[in-house]
N, C-alpha and C. Protein backbone atom coordinates (compact mmCIF):
# COMPACT_ATOMS: atom_id res chain seq x y z
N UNK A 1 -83.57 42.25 144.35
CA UNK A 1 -83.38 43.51 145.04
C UNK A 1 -81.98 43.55 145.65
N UNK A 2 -81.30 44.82 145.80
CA UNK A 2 -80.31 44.99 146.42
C UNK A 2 -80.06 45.79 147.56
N UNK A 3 -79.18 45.66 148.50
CA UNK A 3 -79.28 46.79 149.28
C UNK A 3 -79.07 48.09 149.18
N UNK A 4 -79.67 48.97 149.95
CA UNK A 4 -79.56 50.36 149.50
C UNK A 4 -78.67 50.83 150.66
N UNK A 5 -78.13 51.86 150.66
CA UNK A 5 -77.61 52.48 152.14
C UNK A 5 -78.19 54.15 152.56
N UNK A 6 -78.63 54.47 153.49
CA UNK A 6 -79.15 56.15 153.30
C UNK A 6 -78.87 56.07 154.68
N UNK A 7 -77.78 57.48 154.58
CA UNK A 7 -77.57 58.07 155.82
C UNK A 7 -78.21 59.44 156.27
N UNK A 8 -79.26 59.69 157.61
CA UNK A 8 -79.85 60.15 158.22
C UNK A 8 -79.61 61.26 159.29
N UNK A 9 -79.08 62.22 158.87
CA UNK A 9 -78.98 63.60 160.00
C UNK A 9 -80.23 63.75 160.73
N UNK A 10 -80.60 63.75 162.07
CA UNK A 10 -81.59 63.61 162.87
C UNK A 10 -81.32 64.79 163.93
N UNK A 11 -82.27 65.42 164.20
CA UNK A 11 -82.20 66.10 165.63
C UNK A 11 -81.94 64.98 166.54
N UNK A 12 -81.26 65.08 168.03
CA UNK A 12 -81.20 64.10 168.78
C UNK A 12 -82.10 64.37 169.90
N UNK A 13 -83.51 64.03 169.73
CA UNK A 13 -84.52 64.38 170.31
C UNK A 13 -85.05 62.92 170.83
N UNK A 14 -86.07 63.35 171.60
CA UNK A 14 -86.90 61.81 171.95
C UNK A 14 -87.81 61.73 171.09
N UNK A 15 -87.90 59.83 170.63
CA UNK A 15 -88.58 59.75 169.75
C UNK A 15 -87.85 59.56 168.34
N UNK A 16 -87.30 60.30 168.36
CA UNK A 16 -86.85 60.45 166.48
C UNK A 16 -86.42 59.31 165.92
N UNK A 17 -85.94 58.36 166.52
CA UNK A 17 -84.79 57.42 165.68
C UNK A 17 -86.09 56.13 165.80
N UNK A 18 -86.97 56.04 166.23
CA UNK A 18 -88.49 55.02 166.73
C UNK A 18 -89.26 55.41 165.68
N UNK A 19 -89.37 56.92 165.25
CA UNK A 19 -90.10 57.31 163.73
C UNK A 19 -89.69 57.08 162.59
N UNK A 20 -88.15 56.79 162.85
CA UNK A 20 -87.43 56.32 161.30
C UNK A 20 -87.95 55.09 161.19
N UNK A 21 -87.93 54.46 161.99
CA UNK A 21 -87.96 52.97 161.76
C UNK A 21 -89.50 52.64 161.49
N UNK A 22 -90.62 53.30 161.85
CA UNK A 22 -91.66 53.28 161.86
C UNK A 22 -91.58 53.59 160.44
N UNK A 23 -91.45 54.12 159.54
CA UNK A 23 -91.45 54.34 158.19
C UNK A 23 -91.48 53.11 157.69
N UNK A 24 -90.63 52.42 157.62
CA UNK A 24 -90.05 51.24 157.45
C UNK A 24 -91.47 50.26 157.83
N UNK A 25 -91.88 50.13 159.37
CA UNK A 25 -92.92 49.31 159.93
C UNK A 25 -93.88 49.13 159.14
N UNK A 26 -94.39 50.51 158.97
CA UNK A 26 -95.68 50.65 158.40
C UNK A 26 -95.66 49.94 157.17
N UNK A 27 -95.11 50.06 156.22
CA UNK A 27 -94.87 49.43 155.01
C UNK A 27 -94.25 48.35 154.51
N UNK A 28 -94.19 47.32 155.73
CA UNK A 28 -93.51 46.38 155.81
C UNK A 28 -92.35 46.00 155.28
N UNK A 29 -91.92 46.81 155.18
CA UNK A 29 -90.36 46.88 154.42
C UNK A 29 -89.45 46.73 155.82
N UNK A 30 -88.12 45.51 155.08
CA UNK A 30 -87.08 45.03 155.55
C UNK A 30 -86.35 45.88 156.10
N UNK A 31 -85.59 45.59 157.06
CA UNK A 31 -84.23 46.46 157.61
C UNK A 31 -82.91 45.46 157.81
N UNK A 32 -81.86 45.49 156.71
CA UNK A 32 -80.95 44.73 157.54
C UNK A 32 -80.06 44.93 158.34
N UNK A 33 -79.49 46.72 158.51
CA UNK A 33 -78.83 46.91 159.22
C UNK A 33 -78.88 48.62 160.12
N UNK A 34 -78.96 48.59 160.80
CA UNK A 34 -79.19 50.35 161.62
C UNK A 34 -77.81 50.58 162.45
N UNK A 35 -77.50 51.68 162.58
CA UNK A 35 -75.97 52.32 163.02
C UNK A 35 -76.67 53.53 163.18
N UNK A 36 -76.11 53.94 164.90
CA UNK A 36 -75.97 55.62 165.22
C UNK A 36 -75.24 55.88 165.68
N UNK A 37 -75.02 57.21 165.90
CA UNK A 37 -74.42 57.30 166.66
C UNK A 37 -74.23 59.33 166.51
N UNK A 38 -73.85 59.55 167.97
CA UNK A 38 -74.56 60.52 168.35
C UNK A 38 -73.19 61.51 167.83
N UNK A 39 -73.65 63.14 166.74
CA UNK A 39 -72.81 63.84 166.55
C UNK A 39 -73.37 65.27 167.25
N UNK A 40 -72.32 65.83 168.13
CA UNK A 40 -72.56 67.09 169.03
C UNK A 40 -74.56 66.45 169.41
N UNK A 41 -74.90 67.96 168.40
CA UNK A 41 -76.40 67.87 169.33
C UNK A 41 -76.90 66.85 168.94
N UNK A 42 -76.40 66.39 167.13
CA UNK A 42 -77.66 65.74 165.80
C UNK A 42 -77.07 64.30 166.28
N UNK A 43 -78.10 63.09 165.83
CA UNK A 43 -77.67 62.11 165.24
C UNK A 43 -77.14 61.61 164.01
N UNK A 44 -76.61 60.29 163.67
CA UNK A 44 -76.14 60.23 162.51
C UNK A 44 -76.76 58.75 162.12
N UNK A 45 -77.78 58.46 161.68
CA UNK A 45 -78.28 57.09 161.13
C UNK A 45 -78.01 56.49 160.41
N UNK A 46 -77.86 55.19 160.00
CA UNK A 46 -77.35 54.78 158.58
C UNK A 46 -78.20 53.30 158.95
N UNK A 47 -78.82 53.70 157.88
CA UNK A 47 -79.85 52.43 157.76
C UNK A 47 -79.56 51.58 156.29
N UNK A 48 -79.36 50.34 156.31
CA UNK A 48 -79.17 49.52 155.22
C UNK A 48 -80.55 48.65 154.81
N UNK A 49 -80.90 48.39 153.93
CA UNK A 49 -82.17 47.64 153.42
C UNK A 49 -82.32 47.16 152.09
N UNK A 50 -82.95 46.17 152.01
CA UNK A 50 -83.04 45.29 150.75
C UNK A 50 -84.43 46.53 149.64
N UNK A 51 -84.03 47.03 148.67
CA UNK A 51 -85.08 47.84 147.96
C UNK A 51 -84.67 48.09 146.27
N UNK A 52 -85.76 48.05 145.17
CA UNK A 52 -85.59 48.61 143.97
C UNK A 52 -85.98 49.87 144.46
N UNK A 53 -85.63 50.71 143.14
CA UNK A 53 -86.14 52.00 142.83
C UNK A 53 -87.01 52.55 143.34
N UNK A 54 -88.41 51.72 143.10
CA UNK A 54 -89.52 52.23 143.56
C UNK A 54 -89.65 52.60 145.68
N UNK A 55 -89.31 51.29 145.92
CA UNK A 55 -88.87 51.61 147.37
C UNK A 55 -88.40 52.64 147.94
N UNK A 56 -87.13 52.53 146.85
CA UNK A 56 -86.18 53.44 148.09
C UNK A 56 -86.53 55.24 147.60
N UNK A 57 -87.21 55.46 146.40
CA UNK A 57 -87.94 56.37 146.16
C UNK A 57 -89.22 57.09 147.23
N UNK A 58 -89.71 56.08 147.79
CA UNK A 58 -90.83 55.94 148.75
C UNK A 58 -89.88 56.19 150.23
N UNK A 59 -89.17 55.60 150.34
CA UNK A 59 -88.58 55.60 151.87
C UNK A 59 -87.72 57.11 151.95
N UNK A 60 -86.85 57.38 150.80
CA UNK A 60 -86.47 59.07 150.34
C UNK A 60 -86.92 60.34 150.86
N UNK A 61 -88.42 59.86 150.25
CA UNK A 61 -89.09 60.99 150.40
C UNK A 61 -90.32 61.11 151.70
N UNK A 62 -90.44 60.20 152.22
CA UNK A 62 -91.42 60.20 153.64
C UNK A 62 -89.66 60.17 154.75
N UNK A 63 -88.39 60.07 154.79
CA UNK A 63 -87.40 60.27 155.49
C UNK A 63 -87.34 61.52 155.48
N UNK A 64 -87.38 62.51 154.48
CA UNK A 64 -87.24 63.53 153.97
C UNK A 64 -88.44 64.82 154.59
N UNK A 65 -89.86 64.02 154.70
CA UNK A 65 -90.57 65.04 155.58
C UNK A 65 -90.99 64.76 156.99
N UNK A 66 -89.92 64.07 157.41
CA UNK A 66 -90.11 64.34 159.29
C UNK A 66 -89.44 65.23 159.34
N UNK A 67 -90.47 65.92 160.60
CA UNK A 67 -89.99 67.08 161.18
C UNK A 67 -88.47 66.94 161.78
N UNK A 68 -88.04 66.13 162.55
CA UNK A 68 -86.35 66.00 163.07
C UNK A 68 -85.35 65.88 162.25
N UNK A 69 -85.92 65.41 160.63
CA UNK A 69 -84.64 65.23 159.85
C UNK A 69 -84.13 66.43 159.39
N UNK A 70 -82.40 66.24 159.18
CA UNK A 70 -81.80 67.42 158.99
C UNK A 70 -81.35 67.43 157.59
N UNK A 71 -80.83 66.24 157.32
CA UNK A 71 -79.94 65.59 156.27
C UNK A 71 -80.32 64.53 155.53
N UNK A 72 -80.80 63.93 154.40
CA UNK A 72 -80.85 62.71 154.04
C UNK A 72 -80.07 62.45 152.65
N UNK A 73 -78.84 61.48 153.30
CA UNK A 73 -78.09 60.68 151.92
C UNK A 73 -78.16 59.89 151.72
N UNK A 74 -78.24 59.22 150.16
CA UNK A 74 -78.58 58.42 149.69
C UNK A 74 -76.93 57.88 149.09
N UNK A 75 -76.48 56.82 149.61
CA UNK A 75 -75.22 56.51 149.71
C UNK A 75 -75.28 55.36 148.60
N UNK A 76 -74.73 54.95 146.93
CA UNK A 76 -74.77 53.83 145.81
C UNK A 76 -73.59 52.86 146.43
């Protein structure tokens, strides 16, 4: 497996950046690296992790339907 990188537009709300990672929890999937940092209202996440295809397919698309997310890139 290799690492993936996906960067995360977030409302900067309470809570939100504890639900990203909970994605992750639940499914016992790795995290090796997290970065924010706060733009005007939104956040800006960038989460790094060890994943094939199938993973980061899975992590994509449950990032993709929280309610706070604004943005999700998938950075090669």
């Amino acid at each position: 497996m290799q690492n993936k990188k996906v960067i995360v537009t977030i409302k900067d709300s309470v809570g939100a950046l504890p639900r990203i990672i909970q994605i992750f929890a639940r499914r016992g999937f790795a995290i090796e690296e997290v970065h924010a940092k706060t733009i005007g209202e939104n956040k800006e996440v960038i989460i790094i992790f060890p994943a094939d295809e199938y993973i980061q397919k899975i992590v994509l698309g449950q990032l993709n339907k929280l309610v706070d997310s604004i943005e999700v890139k998938d950075e090669v």
